[in-house]
Protein backbone atom coordinates (compact mmCIF):
# COMPACT_ATOMS: atom_id res chain seq x y z
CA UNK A 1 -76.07 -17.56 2.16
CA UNK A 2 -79.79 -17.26 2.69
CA UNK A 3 -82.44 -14.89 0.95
CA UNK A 4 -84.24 -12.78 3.94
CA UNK A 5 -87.28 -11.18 3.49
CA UNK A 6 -87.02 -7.45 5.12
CA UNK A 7 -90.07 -5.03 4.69
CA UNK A 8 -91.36 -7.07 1.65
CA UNK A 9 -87.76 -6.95 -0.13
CA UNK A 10 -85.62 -10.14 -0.51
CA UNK A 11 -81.82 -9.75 0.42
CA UNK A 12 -79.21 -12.07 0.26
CA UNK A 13 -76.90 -12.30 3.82
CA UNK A 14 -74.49 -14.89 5.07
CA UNK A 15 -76.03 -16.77 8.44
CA UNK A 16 -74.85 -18.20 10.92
CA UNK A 17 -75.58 -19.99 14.35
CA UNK A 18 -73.66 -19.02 16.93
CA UNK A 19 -74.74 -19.36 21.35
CA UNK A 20 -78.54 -20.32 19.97
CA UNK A 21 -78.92 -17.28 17.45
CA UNK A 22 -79.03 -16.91 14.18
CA UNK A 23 -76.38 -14.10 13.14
CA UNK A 24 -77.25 -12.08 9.78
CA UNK A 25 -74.38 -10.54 7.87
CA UNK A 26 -73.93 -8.46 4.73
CA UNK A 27 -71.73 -10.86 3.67
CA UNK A 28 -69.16 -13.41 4.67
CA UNK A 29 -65.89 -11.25 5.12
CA UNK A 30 -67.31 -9.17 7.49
CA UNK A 31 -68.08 -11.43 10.67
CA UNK A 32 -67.24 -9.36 13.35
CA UNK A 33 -70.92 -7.35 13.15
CA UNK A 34 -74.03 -8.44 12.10
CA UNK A 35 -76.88 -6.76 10.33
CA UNK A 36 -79.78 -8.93 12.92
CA UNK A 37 -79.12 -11.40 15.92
CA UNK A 38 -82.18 -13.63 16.00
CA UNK A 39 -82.38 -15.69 19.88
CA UNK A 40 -83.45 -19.18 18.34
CA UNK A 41 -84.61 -20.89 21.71
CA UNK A 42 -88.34 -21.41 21.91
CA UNK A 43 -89.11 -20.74 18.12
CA UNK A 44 -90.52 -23.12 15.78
CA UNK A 45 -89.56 -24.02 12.10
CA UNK A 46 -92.26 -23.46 9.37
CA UNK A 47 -91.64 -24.77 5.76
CA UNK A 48 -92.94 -22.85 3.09
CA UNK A 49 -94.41 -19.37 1.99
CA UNK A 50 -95.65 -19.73 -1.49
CA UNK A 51 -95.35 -21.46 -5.02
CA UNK A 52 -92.71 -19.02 -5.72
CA UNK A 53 -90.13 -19.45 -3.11
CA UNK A 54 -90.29 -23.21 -3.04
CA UNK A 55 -87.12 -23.44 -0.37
CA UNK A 56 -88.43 -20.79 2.11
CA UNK A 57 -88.85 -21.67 5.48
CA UNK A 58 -90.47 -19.25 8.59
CA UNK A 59 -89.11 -18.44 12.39
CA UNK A 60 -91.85 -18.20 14.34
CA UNK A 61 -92.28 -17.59 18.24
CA UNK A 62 -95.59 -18.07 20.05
CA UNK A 63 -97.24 -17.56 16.42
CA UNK A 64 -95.65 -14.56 15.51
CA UNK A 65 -93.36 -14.60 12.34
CA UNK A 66 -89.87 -13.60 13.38
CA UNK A 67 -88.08 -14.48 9.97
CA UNK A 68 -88.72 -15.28 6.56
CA UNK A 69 -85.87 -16.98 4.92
CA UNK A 70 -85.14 -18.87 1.59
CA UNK A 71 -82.40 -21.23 1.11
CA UNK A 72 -81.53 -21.59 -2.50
CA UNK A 73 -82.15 -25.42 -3.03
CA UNK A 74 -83.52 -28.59 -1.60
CA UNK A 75 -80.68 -29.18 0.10
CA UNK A 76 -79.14 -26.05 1.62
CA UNK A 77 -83.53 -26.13 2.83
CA UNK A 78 -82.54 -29.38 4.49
CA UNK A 79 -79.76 -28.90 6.09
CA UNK A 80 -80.75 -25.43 7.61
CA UNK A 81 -84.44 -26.75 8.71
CA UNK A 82 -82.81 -29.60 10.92
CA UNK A 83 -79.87 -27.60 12.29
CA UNK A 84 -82.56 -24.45 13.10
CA UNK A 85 -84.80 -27.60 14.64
CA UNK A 86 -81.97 -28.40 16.93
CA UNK A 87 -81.23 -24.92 17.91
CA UNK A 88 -85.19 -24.28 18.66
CA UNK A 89 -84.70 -26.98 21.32
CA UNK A 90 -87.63 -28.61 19.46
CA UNK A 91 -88.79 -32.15 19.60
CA UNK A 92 -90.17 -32.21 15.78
CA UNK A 93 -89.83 -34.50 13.28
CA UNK A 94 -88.89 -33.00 10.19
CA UNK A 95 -90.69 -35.52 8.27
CA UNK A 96 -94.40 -34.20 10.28
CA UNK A 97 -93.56 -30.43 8.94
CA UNK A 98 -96.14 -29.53 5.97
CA UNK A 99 -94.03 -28.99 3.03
CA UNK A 100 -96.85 -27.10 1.08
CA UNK A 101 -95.43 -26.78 -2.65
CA UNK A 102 -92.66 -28.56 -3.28
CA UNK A 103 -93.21 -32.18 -5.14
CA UNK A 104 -92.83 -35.71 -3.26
CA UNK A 105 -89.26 -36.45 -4.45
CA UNK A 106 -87.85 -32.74 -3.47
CA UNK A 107 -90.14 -33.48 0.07
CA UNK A 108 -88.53 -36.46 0.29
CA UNK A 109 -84.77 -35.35 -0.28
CA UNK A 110 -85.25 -31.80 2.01
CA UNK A 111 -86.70 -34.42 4.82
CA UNK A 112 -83.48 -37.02 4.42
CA UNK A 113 -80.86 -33.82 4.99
CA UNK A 114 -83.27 -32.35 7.50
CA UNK A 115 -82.91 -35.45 9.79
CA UNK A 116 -79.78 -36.03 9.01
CA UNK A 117 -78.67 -32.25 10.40
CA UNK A 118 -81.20 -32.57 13.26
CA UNK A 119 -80.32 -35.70 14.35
């Protein structure tokens, strides 16, 4: 499950990746329809939105936010920036992303399981 920001309210959905989108459901028994399909080629992966969702993370596509979602630790943030960095088709390091308010040891450890996924 991931938090998604939808006009300025936060709602919990079960996502998924599935032919290069990212599939948003109301929840994880009910797979055959989805709430949002999001086409994941050609976006890029932004950590952060402010000091009070620490494990959020941005879709964007030539600047424009498509997504605003929030993982609910360091290491569901991980794992979901380096499989979405895969997906993107991007190059990126997930160690050169700016990881804005989150301290060096939680950097460190969303970085490890970002690469990790990615690679």
């Amino acid at each position: 499950y991931l938090n998604v920001l939808s006009n300025n309210r936060w709602r919990e959905r079960w996502c998924r990746l599935k032919d290069n989108q990212l599939l948003l459901h109301k929840d994880r028994e009910d797979l055959k329809s989805h709430i949002a399909s999001l086409p994941l080629r050609g976006c890029e992966v932004s950590p952060g939105l402010d000091h009070k969702h620490l494990f959020a993370f941005r879709l964007l596509r030539n600047g424009q936010e498509v997504a605003v979602l929030e993982a609910s630790s360091s290491e569901e943030m991980g794992r979901w920036l380096g499989v979405l960095l895969a997906e993107t088709g991007s190059n990126t390091d997930p160690a050169t992303l700016h990881y804005d308010y989150i301290d060096v040891e939680t950097t460190a450890n969303v970085i490890q399981l970002a690469k990790q996924s990615f690679w």
